[in-house]
N, C-alpha and C. Protein backbone atom coordinates (compact mmCIF):
# COMPACT_ATOMS: atom_id res chain seq x y z
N UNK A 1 -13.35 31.49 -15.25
CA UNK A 1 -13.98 30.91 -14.09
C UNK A 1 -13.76 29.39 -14.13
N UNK A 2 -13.06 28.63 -12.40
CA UNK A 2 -13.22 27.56 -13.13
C UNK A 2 -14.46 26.88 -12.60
N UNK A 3 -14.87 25.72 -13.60
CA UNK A 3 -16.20 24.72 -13.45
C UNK A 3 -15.48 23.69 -13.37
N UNK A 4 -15.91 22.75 -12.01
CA UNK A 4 -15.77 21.34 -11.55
C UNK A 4 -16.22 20.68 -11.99
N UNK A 5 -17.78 20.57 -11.82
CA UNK A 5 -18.72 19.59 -12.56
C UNK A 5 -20.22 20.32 -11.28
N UNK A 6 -21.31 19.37 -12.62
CA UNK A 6 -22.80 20.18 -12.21
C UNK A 6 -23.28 19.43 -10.69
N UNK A 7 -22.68 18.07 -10.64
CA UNK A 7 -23.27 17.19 -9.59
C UNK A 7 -22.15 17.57 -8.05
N UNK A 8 -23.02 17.75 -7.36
CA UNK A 8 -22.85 18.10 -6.02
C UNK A 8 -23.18 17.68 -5.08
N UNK A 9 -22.71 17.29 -3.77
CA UNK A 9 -23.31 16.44 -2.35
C UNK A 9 -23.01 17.56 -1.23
N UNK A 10 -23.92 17.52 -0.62
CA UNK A 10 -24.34 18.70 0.53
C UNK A 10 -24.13 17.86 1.82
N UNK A 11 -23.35 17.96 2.77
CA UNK A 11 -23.28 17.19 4.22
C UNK A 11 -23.15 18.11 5.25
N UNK A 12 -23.04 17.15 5.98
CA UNK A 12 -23.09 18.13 7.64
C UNK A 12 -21.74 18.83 7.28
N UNK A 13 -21.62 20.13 8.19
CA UNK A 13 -19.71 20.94 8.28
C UNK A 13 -19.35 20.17 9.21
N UNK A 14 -18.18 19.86 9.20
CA UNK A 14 -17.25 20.05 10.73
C UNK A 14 -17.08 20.63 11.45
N UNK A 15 -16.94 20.22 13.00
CA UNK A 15 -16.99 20.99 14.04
C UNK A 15 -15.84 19.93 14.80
N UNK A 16 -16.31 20.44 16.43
CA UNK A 16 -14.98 19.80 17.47
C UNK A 16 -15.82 18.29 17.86
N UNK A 17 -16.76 17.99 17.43
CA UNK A 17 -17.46 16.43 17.75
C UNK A 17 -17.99 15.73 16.49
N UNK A 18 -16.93 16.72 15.36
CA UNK A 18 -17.48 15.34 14.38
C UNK A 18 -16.41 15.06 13.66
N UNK A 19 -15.65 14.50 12.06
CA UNK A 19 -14.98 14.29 11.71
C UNK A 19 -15.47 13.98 10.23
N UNK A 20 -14.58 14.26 9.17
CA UNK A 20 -15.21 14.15 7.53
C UNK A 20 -14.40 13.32 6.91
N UNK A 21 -14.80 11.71 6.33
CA UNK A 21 -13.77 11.35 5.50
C UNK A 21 -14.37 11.42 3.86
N UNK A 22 -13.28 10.67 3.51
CA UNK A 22 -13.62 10.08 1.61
C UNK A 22 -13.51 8.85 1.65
N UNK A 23 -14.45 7.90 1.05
CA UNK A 23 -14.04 6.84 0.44
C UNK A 23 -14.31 6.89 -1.08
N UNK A 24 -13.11 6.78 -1.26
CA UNK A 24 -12.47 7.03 -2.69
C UNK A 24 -13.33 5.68 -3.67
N UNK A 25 -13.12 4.34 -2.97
CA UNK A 25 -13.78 3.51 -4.09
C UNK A 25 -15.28 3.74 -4.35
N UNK A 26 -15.82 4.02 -3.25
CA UNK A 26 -17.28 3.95 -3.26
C UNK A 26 -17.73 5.80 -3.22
N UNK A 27 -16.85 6.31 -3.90
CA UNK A 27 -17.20 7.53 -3.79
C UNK A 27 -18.26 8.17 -3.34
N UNK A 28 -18.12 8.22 -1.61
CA UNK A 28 -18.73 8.75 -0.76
C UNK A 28 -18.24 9.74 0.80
N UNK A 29 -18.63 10.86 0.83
CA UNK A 29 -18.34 11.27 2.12
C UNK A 29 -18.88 11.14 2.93
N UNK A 30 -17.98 10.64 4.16
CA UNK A 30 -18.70 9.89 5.05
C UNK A 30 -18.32 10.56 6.56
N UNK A 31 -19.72 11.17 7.42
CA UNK A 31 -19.28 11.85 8.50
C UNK A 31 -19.50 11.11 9.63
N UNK A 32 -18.64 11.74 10.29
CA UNK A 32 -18.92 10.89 11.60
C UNK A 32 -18.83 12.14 13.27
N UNK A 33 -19.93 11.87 13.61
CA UNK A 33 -20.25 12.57 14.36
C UNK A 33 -21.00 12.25 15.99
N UNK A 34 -20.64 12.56 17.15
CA UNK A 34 -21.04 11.60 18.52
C UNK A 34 -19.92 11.03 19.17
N UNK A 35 -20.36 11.13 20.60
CA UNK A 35 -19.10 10.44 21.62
C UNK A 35 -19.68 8.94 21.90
N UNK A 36 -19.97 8.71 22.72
CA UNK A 36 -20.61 7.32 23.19
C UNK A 36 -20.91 6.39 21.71
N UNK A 37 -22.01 6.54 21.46
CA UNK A 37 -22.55 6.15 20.34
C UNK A 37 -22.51 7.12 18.88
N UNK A 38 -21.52 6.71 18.08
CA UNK A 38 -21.28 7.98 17.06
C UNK A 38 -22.58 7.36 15.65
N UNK A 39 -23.20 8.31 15.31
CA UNK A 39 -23.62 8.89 14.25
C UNK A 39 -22.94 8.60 12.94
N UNK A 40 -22.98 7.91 11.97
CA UNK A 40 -22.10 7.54 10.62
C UNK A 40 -23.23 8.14 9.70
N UNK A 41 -23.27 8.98 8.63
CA UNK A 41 -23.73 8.91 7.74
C UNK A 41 -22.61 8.90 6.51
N UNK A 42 -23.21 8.37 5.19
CA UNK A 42 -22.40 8.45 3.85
C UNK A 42 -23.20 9.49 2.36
N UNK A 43 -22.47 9.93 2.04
CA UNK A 43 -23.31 10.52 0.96
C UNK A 43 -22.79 10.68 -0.32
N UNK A 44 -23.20 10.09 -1.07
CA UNK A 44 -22.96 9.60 -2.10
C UNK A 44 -23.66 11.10 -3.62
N UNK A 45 -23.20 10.95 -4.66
CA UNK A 45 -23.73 12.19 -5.44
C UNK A 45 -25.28 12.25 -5.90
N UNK A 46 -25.93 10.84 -5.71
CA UNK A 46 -27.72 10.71 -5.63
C UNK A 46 -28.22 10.77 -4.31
N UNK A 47 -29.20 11.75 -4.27
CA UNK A 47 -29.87 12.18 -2.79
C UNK A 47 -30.13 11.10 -1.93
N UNK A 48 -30.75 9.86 -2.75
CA UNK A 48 -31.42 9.04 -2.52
C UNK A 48 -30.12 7.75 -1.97
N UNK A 49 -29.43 8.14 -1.84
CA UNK A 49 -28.00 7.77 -1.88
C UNK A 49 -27.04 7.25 -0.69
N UNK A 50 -27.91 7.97 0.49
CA UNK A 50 -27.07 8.50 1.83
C UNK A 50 -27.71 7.11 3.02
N UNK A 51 -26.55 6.40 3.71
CA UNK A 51 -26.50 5.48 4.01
C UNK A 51 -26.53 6.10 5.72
N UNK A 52 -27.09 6.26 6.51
CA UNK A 52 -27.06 6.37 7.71
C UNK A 52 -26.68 5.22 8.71
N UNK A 53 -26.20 5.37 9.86
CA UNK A 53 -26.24 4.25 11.06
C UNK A 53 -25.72 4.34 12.52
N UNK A 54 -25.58 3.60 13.40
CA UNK A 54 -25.10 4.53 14.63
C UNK A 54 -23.72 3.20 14.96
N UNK A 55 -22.94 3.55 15.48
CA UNK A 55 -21.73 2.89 15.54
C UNK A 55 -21.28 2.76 17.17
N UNK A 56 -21.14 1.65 17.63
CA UNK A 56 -20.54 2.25 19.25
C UNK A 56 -19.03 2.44 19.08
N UNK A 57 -18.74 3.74 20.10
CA UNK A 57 -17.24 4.32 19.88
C UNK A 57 -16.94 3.35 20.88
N UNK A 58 -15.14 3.40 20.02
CA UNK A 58 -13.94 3.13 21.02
C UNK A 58 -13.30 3.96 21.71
N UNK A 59 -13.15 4.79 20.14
CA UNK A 59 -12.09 6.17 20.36
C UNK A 59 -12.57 6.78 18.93
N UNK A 60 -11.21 7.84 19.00
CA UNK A 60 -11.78 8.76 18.35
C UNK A 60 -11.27 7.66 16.87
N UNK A 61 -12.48 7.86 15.52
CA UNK A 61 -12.17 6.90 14.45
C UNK A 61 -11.33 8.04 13.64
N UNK A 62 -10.26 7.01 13.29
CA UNK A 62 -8.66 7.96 12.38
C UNK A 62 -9.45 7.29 10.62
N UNK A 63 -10.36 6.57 10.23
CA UNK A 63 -10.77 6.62 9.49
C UNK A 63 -11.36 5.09 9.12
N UNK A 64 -12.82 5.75 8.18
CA UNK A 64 -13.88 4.42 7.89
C UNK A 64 -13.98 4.60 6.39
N UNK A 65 -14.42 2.99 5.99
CA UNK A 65 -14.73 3.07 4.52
C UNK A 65 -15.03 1.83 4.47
N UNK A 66 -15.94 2.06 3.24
CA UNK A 66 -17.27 0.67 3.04
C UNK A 66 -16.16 -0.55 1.99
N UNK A 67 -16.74 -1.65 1.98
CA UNK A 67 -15.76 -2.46 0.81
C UNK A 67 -17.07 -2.04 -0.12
N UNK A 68 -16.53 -2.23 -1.69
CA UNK A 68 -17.27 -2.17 -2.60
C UNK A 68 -18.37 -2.68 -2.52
N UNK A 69 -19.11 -3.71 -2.02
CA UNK A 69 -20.45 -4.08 -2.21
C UNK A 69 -20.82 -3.68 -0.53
N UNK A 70 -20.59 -2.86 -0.08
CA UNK A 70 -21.29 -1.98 0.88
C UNK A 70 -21.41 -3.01 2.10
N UNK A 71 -21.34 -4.43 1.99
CA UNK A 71 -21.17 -5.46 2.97
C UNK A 71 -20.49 -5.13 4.02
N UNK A 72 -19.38 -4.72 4.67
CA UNK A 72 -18.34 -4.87 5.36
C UNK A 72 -17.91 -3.36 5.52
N UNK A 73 -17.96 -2.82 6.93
CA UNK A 73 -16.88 -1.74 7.19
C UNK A 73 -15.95 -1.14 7.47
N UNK A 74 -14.75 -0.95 7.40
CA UNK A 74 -13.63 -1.25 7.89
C UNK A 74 -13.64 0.10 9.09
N UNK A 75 -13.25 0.18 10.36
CA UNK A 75 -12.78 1.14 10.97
C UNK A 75 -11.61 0.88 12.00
N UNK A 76 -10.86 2.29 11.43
CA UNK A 76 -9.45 2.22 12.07
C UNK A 76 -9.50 3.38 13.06
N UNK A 77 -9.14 2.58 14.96
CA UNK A 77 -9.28 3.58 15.84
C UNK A 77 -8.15 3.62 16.41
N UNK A 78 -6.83 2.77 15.92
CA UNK A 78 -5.48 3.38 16.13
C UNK A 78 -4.61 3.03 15.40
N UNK A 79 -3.30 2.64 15.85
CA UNK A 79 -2.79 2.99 14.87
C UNK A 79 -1.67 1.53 14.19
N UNK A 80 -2.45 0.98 14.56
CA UNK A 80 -1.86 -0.80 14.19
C UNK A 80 -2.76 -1.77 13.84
N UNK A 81 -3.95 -1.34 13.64
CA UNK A 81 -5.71 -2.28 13.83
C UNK A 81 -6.29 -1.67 13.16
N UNK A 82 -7.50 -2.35 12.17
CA UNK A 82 -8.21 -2.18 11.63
C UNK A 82 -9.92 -3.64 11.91
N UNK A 83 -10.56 -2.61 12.32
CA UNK A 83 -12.02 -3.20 12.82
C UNK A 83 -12.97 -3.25 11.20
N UNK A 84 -13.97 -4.93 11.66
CA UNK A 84 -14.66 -5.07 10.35
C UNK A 84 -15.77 -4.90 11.41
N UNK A 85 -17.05 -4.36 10.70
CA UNK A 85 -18.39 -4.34 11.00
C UNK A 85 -18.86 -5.31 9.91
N UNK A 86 -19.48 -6.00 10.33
CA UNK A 86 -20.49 -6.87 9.40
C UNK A 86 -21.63 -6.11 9.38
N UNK A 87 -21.66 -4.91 8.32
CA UNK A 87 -23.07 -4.14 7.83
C UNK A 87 -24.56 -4.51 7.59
N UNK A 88 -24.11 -5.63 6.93
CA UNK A 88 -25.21 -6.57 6.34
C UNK A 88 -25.99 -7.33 7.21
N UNK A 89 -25.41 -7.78 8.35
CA UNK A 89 -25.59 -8.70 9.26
C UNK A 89 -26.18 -8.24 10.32
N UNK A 90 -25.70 -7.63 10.48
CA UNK A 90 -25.82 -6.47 12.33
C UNK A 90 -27.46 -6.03 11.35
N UNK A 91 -28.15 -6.21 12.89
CA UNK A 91 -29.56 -5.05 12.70
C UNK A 91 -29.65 -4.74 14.15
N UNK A 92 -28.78 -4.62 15.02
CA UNK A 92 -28.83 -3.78 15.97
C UNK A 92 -29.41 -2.49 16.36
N UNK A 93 -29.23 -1.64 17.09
CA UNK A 93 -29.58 -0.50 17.38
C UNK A 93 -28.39 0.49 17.29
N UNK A 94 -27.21 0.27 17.60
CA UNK A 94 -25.87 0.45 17.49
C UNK A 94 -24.94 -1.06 16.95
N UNK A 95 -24.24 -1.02 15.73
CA UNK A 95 -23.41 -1.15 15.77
C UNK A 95 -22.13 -1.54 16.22
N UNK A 96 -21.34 -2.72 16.18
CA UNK A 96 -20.14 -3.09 17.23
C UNK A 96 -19.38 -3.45 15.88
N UNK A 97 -18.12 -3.77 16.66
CA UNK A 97 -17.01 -4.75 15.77
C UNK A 97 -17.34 -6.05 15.81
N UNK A 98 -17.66 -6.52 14.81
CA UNK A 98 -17.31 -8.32 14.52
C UNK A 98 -15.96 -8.82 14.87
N UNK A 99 -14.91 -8.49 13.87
CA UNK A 99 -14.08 -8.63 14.32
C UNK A 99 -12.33 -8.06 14.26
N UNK A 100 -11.56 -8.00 14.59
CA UNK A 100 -10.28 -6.87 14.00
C UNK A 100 -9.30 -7.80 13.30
N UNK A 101 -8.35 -6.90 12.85
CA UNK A 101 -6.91 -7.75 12.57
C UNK A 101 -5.86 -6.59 12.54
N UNK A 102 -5.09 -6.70 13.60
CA UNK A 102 -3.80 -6.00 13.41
C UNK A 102 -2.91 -5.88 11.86
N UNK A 103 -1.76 -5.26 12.15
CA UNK A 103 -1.02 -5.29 10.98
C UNK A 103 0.34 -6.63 11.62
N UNK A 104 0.86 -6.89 10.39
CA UNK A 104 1.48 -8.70 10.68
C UNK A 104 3.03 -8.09 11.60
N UNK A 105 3.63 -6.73 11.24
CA UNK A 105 4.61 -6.25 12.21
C UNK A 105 4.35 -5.05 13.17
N UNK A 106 4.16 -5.50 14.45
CA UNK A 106 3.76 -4.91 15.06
C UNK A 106 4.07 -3.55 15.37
N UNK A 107 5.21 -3.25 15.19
CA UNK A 107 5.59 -1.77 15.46
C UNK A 107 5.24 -1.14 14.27
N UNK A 108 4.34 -1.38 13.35
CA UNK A 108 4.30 -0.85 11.79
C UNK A 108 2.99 0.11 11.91
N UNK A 109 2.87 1.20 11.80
CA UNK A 109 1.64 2.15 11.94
C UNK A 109 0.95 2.12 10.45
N UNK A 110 -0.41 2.02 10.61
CA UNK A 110 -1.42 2.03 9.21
C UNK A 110 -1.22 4.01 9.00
N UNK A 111 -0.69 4.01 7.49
CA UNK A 111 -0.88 5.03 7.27
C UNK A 111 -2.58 5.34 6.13
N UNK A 112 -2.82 4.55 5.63
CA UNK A 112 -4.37 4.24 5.10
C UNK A 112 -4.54 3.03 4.73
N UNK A 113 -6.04 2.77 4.25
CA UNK A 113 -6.05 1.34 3.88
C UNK A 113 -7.46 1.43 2.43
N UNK A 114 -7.22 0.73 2.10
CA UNK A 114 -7.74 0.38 0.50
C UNK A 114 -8.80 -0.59 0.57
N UNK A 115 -9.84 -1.01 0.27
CA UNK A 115 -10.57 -1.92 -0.29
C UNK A 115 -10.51 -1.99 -1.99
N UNK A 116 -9.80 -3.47 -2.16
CA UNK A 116 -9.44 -3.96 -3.60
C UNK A 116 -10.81 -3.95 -4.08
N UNK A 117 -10.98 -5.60 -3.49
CA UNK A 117 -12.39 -6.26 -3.63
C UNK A 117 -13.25 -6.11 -2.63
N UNK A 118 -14.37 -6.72 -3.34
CA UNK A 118 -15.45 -6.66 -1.94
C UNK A 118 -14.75 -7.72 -1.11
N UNK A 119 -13.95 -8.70 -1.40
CA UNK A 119 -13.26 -9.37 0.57
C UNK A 119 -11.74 -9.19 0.11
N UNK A 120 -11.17 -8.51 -0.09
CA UNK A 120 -10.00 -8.22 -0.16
C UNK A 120 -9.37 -6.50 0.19
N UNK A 121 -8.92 -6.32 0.97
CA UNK A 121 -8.57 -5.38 1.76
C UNK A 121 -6.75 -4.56 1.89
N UNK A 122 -6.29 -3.52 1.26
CA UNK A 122 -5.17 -3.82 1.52
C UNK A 122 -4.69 -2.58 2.47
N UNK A 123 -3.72 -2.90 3.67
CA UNK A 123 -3.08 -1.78 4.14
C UNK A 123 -1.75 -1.50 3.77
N UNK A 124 -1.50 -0.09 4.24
CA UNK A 124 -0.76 0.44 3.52
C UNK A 124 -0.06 1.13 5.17
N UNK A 125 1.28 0.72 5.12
CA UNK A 125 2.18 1.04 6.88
C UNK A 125 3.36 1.77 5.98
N UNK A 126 3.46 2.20 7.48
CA UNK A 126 4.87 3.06 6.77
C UNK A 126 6.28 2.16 6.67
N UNK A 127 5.71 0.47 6.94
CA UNK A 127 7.13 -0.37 6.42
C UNK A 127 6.23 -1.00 5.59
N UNK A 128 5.57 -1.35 4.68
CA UNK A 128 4.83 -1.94 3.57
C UNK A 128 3.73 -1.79 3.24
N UNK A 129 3.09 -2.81 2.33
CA UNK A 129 1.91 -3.13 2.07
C UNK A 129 1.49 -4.57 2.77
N UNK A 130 0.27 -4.69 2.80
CA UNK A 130 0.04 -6.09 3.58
C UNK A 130 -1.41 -6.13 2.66
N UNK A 131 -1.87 -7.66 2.11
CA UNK A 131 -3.38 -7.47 1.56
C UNK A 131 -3.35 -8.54 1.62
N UNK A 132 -4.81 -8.59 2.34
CA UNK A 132 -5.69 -9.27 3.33
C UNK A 132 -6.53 -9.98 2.41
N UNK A 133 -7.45 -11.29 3.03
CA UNK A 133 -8.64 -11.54 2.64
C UNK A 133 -9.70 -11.41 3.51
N UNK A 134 -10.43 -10.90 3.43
CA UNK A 134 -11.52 -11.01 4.20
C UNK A 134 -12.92 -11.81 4.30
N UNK A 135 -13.25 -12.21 5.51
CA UNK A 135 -14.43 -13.43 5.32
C UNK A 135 -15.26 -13.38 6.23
N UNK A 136 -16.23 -12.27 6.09
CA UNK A 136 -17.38 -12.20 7.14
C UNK A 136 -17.91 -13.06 7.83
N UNK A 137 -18.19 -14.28 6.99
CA UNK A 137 -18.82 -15.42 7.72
C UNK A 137 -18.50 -16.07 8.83
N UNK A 138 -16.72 -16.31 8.09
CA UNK A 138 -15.70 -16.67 9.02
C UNK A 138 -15.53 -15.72 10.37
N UNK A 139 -15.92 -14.57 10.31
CA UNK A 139 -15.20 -13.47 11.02
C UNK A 139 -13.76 -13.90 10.86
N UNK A 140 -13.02 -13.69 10.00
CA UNK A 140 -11.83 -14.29 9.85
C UNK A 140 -11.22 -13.08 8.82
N UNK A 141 -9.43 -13.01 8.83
CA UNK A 141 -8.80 -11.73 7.38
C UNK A 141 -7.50 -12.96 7.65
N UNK A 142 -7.56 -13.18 6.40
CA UNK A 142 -6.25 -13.91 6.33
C UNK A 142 -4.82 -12.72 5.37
N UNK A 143 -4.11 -12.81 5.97
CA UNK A 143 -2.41 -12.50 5.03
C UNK A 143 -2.41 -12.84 3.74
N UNK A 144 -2.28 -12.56 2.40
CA UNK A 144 -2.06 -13.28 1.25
C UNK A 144 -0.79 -12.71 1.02
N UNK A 145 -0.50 -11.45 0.85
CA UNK A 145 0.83 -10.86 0.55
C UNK A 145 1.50 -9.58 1.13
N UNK A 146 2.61 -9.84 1.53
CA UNK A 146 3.13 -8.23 1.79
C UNK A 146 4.22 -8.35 1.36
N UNK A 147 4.49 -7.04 1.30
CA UNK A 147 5.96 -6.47 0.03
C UNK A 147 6.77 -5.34 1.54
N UNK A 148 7.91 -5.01 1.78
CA UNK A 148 8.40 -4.72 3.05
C UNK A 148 9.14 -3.24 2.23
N UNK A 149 8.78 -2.24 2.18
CA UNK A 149 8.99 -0.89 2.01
C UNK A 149 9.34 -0.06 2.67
N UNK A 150 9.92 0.88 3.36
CA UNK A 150 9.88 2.24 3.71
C UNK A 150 9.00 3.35 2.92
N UNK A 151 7.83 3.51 3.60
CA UNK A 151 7.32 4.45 2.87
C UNK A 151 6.41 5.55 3.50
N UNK A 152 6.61 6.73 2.82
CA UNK A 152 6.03 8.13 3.74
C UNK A 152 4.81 8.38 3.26
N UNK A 153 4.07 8.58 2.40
CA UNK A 153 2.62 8.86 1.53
C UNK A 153 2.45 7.61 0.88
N UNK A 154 1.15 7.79 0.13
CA UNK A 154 0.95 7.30 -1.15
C UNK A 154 -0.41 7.99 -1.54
N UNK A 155 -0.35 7.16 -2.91
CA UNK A 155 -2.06 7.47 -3.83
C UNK A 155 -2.62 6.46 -4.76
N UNK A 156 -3.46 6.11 -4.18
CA UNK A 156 -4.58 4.80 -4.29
C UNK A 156 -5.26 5.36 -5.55
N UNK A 157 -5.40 4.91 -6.91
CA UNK A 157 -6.48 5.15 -8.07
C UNK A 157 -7.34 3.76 -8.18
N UNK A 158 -8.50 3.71 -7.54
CA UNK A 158 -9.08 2.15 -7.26
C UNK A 158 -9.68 1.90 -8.53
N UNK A 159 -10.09 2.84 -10.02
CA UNK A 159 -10.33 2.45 -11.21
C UNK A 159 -9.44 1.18 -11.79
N UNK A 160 -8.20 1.62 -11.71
CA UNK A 160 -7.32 0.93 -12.12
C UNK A 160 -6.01 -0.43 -11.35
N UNK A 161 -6.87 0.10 -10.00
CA UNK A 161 -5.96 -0.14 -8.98
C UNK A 161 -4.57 -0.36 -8.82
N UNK A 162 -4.26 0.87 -8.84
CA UNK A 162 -2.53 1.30 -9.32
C UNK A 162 -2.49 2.31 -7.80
N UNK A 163 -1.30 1.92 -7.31
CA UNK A 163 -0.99 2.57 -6.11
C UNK A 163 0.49 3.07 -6.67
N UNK A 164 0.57 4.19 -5.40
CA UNK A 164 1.95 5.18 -6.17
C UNK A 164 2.54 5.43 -4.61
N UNK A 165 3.68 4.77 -4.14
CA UNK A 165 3.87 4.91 -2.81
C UNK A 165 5.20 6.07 -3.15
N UNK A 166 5.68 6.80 -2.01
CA UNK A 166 6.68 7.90 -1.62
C UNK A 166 7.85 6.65 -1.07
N UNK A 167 9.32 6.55 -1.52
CA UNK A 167 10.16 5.83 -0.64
C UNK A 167 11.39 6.21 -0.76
N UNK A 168 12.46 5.99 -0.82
CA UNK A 168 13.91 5.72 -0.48
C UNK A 168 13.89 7.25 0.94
N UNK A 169 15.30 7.95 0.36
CA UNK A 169 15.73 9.20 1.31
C UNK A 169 14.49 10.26 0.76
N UNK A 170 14.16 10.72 2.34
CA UNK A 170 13.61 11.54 2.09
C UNK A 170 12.11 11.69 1.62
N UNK A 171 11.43 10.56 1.14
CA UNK A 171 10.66 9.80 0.16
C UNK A 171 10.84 11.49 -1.50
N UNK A 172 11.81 10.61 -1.74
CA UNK A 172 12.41 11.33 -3.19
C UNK A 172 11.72 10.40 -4.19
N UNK A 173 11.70 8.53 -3.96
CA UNK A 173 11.59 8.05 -5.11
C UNK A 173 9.90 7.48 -4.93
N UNK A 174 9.31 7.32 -6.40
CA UNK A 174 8.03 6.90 -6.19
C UNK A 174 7.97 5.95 -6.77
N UNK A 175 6.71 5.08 -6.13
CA UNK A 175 7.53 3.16 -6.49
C UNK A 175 5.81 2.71 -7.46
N UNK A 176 5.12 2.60 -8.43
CA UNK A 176 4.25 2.29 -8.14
C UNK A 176 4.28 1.04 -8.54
N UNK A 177 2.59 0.71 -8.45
CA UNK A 177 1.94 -0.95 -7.82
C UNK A 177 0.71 -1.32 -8.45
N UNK A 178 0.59 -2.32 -9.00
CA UNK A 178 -0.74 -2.65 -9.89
C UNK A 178 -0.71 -3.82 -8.65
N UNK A 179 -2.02 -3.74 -7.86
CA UNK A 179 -2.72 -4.38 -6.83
C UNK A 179 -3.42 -5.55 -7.27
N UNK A 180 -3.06 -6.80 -7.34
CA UNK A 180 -3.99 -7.63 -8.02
C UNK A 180 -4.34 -8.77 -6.82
């Protein structure tokens, strides 16, 4: 028989009006559920754990995730942009964008995106990497570095922060990346 482990998190299922992600650094699943005004909860492996809030939609979200100190949220509702919520800040009733930042080549589609640090952010397109700084105060993400790739997948280990991208023909070769 196999055994996973004893600790377990219980969330809403999916259906046709909601959507289930992971955030891998802050190891939490995070649902999202609602048209107009969507529903965010996170749930983390302590009960006591689960971060609720209400978000106003754009569109449908292709995916959200907290930066490490839970400050800042990133949400991506297509496919060249990535939106910050100032978490901390906002005590609204709903939720808005502070503020966005595209990717630096425009025809370049976000295939996921990473939180390094708590203000450091990196995306990941199917022509590179790009990593950001981020500055709530500022409402501001500045460029620090991008590396110009062809690439089809990857896999983010944020312990170590070692990324493992898919590239050349075919994505045959795998390139990896210590994120600093």
């Amino acid at each position: 028989m196999l055994r996973v482990g004893e600790s377990h998190v219980i969330f809403e299922p999916g259906s046709a009006l909601s959507e289930i992600f992971y955030d891998d650094v802050n190891k939490k699943i995070v649902t999202v559920r609602g048209e107009d005004v969507v529903e965010v909860k996170a749930y983390g492996l302590e009960s006591n754990n689960t971060i609720s809030f209400r978000l106003k939609n754009k569109s449908k979200i292709r995916a959200i995730k907290f930066s490490p100190d839970k400050r800042l949220i990133s949400v991506q509702y297509d496919e060249s942009t990535i939106d910050f919520v100032n978490f901390i800040a906002c005590n609204t009733d709903a939720l808005s964008t502070c503020f966005s930042q595209s990717t630096k080549n425009r025809s370049a589609h976000i295939i996921g995106l990473q939180w390094i640090l708590n203000s450091q952010i990196l995306y990941i397109t199917n022509q590179g990497l790009e990593l950001y700084q981020v500055n709530p105060e500022k409402k501001s993400v500045k460029l620090l570095k991008s590396y110009n790739i062809t690439l089809y997948w990857y896999l983010y280990y944020p312990y170590s922060q070692l990324l493992i991208v898919s590239c050349g023909v075919a994505g045959a070769l795998l390139n990896p990346f210590a994120i600093q």
